[in-house]
N, C-alpha and C. Protein backbone atom coordinates (compact mmCIF):
# COMPACT_ATOMS: atom_id res chain seq x y z
N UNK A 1 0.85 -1.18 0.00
CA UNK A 1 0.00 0.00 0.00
C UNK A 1 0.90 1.25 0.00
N UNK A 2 0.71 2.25 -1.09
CA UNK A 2 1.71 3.50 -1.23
C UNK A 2 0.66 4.50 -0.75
N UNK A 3 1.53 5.60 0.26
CA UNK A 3 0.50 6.51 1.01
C UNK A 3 1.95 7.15 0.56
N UNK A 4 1.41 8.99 -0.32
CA UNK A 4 2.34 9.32 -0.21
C UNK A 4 2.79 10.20 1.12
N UNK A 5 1.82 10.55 2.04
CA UNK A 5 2.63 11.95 2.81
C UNK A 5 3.40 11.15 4.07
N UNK A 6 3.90 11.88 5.00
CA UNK A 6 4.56 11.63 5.54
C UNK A 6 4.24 11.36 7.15
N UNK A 7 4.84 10.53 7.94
CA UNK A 7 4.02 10.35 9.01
C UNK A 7 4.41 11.53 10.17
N UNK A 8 3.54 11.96 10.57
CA UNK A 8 3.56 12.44 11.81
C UNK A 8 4.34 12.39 12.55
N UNK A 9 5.35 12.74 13.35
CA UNK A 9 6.83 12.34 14.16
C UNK A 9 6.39 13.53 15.20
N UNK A 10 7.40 12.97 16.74
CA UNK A 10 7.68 14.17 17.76
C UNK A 10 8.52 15.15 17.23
N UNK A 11 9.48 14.54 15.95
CA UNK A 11 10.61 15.45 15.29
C UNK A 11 9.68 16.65 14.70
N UNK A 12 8.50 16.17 13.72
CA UNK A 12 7.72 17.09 12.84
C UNK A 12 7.32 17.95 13.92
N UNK A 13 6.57 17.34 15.05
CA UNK A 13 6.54 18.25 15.87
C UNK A 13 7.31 19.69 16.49
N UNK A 14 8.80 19.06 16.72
CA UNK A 14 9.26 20.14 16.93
C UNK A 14 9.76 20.76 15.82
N UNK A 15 9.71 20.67 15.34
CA UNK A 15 9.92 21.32 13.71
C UNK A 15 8.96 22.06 13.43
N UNK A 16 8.06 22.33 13.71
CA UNK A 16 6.64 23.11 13.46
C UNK A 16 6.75 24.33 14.37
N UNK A 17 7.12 23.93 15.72
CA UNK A 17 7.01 24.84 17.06
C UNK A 17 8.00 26.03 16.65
N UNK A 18 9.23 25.16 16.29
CA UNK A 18 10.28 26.26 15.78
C UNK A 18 9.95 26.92 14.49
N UNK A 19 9.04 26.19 13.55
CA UNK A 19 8.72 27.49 12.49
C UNK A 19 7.95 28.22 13.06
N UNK A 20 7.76 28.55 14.05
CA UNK A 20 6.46 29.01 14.52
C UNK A 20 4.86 28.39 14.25
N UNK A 21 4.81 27.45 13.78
CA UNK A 21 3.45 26.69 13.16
C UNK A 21 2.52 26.11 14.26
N UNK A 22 1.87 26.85 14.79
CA UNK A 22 1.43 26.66 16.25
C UNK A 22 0.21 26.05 16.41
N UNK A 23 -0.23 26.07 15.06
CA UNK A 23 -1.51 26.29 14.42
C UNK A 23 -2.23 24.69 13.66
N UNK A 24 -2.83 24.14 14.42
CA UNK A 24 -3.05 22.32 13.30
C UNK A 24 -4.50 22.55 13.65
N UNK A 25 -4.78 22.03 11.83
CA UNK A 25 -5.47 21.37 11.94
C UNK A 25 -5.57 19.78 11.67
N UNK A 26 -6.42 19.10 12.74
CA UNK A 26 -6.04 17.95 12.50
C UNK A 26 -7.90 16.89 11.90
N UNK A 27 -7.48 16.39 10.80
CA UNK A 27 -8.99 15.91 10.72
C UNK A 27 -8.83 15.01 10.21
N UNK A 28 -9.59 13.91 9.69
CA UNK A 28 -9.71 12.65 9.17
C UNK A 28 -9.99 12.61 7.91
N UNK A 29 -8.47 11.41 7.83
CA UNK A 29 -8.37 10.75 6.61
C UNK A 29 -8.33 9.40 6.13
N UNK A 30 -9.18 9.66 4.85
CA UNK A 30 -9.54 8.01 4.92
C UNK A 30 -8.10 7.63 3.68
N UNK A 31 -8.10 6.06 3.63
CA UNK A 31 -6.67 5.56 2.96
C UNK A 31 -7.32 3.92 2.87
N UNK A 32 -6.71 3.86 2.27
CA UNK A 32 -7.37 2.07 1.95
C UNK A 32 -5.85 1.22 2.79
N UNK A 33 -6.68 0.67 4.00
CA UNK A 33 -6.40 -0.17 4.36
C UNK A 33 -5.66 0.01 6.45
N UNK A 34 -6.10 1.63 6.08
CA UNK A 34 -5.97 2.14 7.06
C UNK A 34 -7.55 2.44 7.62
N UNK A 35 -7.73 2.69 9.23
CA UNK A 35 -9.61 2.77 9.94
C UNK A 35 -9.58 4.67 9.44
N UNK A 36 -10.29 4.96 9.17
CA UNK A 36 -11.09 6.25 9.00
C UNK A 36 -11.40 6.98 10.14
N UNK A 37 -11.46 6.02 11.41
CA UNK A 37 -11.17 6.63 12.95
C UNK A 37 -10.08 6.61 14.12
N UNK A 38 -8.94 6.55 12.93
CA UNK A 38 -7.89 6.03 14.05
C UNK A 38 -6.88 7.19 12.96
N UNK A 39 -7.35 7.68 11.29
CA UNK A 39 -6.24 8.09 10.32
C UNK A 39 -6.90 9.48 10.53
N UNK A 40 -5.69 10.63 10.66
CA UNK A 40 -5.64 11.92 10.54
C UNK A 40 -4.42 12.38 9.44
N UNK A 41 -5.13 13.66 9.14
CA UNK A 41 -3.97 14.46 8.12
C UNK A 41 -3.85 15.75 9.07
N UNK A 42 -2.67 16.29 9.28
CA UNK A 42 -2.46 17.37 10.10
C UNK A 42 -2.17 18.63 9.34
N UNK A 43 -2.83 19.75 9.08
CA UNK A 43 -2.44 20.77 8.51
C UNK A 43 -1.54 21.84 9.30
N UNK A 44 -0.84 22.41 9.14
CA UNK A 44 0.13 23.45 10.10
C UNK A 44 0.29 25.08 9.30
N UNK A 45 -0.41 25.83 10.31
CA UNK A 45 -0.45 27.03 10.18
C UNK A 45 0.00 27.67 10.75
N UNK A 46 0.84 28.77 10.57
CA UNK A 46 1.13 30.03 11.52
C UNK A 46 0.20 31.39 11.95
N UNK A 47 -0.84 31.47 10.96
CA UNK A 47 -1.77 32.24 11.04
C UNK A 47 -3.28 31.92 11.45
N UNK A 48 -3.81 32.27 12.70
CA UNK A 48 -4.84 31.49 13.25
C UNK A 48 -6.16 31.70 12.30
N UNK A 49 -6.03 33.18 11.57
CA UNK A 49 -7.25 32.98 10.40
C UNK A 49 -7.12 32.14 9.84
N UNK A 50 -5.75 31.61 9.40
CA UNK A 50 -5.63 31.03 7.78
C UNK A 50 -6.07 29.36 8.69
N UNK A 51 -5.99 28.69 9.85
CA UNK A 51 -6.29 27.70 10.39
C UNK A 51 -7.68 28.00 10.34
N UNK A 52 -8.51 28.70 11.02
CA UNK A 52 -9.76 28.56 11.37
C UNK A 52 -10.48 28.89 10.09
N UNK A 53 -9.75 29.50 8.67
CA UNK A 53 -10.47 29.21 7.52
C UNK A 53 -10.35 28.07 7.16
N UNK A 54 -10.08 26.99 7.05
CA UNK A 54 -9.29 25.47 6.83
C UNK A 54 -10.59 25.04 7.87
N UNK A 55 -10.83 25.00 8.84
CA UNK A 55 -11.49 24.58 9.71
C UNK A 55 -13.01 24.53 9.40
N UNK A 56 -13.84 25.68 9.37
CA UNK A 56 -14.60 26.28 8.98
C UNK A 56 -15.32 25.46 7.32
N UNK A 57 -13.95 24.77 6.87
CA UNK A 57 -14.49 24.13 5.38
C UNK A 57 -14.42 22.80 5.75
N UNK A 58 -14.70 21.62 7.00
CA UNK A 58 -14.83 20.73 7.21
C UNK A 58 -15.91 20.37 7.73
N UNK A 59 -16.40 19.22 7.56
CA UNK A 59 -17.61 19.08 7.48
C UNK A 59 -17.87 18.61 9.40
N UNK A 60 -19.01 18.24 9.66
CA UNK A 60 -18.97 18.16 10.98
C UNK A 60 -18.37 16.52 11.65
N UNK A 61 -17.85 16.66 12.45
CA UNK A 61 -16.78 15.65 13.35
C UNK A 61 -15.93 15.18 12.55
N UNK A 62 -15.25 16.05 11.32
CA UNK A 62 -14.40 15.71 10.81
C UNK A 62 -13.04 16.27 11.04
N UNK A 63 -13.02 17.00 11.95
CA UNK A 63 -11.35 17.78 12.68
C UNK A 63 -11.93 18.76 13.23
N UNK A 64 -11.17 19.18 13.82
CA UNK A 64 -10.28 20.52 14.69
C UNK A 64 -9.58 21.04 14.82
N UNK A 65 -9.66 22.18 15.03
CA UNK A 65 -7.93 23.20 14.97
C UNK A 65 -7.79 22.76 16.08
N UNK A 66 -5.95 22.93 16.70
CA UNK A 66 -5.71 22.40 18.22
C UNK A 66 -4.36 23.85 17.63
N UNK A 67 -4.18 24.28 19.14
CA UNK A 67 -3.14 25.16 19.45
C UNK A 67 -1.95 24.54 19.80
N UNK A 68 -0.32 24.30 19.27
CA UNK A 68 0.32 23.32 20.02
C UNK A 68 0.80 23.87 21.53
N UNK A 69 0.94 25.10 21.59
CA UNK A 69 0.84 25.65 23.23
C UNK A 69 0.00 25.06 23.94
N UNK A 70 -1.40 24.81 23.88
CA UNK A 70 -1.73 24.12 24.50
C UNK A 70 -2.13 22.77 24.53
N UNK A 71 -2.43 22.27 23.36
CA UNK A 71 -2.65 20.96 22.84
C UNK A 71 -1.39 20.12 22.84
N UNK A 72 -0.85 19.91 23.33
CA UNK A 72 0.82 19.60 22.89
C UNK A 72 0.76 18.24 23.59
N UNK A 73 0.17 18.11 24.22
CA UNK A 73 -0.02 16.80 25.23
C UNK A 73 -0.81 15.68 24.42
N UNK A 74 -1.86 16.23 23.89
CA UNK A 74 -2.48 15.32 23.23
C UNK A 74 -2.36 14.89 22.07
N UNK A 75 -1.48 15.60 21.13
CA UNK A 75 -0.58 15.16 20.01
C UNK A 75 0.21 14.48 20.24
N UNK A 76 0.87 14.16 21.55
CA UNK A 76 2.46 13.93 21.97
C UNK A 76 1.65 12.45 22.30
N UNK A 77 0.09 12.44 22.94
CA UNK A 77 -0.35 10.98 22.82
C UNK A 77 -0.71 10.09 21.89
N UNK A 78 -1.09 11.14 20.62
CA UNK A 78 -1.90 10.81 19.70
C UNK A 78 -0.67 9.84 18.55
N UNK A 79 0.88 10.50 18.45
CA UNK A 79 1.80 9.88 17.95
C UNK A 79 2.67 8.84 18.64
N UNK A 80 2.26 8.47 19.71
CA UNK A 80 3.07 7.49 20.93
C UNK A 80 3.01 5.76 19.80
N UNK A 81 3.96 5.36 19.89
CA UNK A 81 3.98 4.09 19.03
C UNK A 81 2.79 3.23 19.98
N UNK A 82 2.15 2.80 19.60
CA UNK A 82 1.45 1.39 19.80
C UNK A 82 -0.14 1.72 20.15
N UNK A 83 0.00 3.39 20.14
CA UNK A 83 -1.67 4.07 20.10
C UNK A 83 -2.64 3.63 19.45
N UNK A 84 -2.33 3.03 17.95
CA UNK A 84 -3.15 2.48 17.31
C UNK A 84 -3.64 3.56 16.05
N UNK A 85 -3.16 5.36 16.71
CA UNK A 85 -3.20 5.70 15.73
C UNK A 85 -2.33 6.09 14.79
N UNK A 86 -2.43 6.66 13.17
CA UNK A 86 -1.77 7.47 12.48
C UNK A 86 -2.55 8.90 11.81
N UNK A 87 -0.81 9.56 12.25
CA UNK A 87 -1.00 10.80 11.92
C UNK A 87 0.04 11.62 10.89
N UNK A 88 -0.84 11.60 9.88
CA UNK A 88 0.16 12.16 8.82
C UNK A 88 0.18 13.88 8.44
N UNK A 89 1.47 14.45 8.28
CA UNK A 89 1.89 15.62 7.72
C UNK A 89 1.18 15.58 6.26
N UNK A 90 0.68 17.14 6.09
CA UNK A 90 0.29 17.26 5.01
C UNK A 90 1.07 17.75 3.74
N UNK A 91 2.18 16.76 3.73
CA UNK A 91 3.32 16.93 2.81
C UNK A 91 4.12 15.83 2.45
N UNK A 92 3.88 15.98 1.23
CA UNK A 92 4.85 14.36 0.20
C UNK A 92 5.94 14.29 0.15
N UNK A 93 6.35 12.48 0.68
CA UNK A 93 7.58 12.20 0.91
C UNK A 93 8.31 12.46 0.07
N UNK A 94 7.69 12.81 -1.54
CA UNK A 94 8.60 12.55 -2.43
C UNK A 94 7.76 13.57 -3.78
N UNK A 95 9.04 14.00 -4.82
CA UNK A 95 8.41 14.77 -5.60
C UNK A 95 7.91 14.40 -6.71
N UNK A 96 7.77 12.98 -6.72
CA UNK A 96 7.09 12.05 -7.83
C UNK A 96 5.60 11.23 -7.69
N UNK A 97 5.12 11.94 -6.39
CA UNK A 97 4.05 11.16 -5.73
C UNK A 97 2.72 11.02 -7.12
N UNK A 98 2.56 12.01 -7.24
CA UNK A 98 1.30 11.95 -8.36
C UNK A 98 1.37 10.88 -9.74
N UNK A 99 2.69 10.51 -10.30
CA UNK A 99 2.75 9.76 -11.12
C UNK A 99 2.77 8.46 -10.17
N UNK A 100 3.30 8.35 -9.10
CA UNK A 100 3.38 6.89 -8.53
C UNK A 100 2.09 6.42 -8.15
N UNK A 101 1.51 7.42 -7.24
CA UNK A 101 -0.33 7.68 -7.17
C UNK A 101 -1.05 7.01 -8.28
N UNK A 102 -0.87 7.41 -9.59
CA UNK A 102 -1.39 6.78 -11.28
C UNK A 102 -0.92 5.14 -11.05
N UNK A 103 0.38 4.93 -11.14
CA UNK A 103 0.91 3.90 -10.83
C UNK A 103 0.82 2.52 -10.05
N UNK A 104 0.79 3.06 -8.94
CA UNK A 104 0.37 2.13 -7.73
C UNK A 104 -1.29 1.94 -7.67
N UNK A 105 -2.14 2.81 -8.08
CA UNK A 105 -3.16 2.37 -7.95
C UNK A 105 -4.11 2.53 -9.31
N UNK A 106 -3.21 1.62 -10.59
CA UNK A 106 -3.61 2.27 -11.63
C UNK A 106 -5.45 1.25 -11.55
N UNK A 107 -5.18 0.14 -11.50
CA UNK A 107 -6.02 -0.89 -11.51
C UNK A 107 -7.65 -0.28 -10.57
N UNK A 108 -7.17 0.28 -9.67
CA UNK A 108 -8.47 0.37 -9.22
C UNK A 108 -9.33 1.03 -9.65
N UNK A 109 -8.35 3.01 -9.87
CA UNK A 109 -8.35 3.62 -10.99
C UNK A 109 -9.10 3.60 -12.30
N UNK A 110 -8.79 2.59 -12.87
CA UNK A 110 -9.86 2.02 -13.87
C UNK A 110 -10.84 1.44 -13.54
N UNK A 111 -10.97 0.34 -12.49
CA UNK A 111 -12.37 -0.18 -12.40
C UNK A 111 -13.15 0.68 -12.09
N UNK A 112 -12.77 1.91 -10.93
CA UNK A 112 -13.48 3.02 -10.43
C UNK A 112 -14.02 3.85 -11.87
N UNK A 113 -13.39 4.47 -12.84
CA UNK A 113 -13.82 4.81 -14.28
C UNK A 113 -14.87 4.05 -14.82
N UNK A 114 -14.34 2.74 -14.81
CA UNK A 114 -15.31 2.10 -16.27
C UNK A 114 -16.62 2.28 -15.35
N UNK A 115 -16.91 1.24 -13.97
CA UNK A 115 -17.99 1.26 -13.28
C UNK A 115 -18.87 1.81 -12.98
N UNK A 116 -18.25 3.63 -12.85
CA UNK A 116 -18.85 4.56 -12.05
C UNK A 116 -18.95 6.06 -12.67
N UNK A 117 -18.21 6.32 -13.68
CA UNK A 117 -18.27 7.53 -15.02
C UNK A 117 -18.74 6.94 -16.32
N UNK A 118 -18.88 7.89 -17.15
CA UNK A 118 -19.23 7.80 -18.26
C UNK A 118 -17.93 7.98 -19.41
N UNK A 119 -16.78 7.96 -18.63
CA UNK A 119 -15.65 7.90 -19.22
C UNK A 119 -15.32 6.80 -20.42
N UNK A 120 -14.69 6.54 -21.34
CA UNK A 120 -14.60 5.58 -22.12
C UNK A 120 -13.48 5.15 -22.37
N UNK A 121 -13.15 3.99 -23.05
CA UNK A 121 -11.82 3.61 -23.53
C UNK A 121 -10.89 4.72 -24.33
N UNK A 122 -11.51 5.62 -25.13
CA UNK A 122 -11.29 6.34 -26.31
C UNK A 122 -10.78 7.53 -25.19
N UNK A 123 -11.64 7.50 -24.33
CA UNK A 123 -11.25 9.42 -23.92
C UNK A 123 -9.51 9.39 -23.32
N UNK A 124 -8.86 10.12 -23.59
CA UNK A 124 -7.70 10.21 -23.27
C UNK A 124 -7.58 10.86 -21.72
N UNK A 125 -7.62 10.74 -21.17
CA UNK A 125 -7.60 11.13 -19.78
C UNK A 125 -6.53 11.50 -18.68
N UNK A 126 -6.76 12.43 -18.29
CA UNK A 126 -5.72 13.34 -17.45
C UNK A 126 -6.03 12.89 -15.91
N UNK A 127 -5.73 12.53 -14.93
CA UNK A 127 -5.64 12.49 -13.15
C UNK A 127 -4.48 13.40 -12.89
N UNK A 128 -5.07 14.01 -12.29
CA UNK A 128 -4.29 14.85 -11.22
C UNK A 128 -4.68 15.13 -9.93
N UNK A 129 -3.67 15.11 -8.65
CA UNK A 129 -3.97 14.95 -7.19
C UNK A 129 -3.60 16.06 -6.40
N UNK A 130 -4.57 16.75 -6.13
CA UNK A 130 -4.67 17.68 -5.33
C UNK A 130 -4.56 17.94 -3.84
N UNK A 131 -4.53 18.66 -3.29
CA UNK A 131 -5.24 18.88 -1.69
C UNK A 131 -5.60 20.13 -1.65
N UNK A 132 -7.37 19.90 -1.12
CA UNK A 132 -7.94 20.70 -0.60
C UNK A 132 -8.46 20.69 0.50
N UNK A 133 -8.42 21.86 1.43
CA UNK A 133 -8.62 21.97 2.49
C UNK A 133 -8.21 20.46 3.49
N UNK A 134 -7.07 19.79 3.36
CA UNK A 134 -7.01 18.54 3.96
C UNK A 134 -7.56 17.45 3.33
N UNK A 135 -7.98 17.77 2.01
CA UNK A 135 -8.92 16.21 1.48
C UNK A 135 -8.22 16.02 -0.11
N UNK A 136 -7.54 15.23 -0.05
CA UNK A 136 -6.89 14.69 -1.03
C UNK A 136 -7.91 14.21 -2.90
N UNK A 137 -7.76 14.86 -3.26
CA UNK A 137 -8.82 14.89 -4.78
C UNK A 137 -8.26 14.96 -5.81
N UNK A 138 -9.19 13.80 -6.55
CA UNK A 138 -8.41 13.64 -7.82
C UNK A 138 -8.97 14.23 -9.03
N UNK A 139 -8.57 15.06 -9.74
CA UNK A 139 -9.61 15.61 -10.47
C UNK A 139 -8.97 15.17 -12.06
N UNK A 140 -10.28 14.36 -12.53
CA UNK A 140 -9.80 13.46 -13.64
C UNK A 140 -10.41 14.22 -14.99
N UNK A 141 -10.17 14.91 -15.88
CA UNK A 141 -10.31 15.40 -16.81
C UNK A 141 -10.11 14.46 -18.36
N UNK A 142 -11.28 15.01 -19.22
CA UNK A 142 -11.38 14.36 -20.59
C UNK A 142 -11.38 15.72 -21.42
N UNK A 143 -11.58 15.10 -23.22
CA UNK A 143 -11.71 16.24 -23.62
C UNK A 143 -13.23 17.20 -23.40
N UNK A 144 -14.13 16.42 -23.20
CA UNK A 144 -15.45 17.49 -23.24
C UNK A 144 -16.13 16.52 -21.34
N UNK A 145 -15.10 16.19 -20.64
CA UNK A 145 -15.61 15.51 -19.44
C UNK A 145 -14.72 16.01 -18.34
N UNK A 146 -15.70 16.24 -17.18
CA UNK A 146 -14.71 16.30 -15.84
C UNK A 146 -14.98 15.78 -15.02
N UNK A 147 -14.15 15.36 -13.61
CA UNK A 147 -14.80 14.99 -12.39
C UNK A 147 -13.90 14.93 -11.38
N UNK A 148 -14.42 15.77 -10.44
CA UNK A 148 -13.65 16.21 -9.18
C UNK A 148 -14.43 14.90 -8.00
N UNK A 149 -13.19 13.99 -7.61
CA UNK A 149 -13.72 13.12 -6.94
C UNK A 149 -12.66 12.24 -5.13
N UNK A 150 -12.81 11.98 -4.26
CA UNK A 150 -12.17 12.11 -3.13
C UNK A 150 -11.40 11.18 -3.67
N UNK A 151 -9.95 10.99 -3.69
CA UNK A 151 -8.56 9.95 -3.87
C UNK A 151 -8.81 8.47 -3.16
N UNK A 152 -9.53 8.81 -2.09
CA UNK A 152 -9.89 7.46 -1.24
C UNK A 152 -10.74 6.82 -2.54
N UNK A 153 -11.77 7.46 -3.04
CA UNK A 153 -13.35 6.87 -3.57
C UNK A 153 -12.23 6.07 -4.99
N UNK A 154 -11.14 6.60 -5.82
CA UNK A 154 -10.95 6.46 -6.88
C UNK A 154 -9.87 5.21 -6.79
N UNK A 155 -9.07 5.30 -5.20
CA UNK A 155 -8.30 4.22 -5.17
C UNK A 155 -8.78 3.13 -4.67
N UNK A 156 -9.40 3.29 -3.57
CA UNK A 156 -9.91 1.96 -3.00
C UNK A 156 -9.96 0.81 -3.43
């Protein structure tokens, strides 16, 4: 299973504090093969508007902004090895993720197309992987077709 971002660490942690990035949001992400209530994506802000706009575009019990001044405890539990959970940085291990993304999950990719669009053999087709607001989207383009759809729904 290829997940591209990166996991969550006490290191990322302090690495954030010192950019000044005081600012997470942390909300749920789904991943094939990982629980949907145990997987988070952590966003890091320095600016508490630019967090609580991020916030504000999630749907309900799907995250929270946390302050690391004060929240710092419960992150520091939330990444403890054997918690059960994961928590990933909202940033790719690597600068090839989107073609490996095509790659690694070309197969599903297609069954998700033929099954579930009106896409065809013929249409030449573009995927590309985004993030918005914390939600990973693949927005698959034809010549006279589009569809903006969640990365979980297209890989699974």
């Amino acid at each position: 299973m290829y997940n591209p971002f990166v996991r969550f660490t006490e290191e990322i942690l302090s690495s954030l504090q010192q950019e000044g990035k005081h600012f997470l949001v942390l909300q749920r992400f789904e991943w094939p093969r990982l629980s949907r209530s145990t997987t988070f994506l952590v966003t890091p802000y320095v600016d508490i508007e630019r967090a609580k706009d991020h916030e504000q575009n999630l749907k309900e019990k799907e995250g929270k902004l946390l302050d690391i001044s004060k929240d710092v405890d419960k992150l520091l539990g939330l990444i403890k090895k054997g918690t059960g959970y994961h928590l990933f940085l909202d940033r790719f291990k690597e600068t090839n993720w989107n073609k490996r993304m095509l790659k690694e999950y070309e197969r599903n990719i297609v069954n998700y197309l033929r099954s579930k669009t009106a896409f065809t053999r013929q249409d030449s087709i573009d995927i590309n992987f985004t993030l918005k607001f914390g939600r990973l989207i693949a927005e698959v383009r034809a010549k006279d077709k589009s569809l903006d759809v969640t990365a979980f729904e297209l890989i699974k």
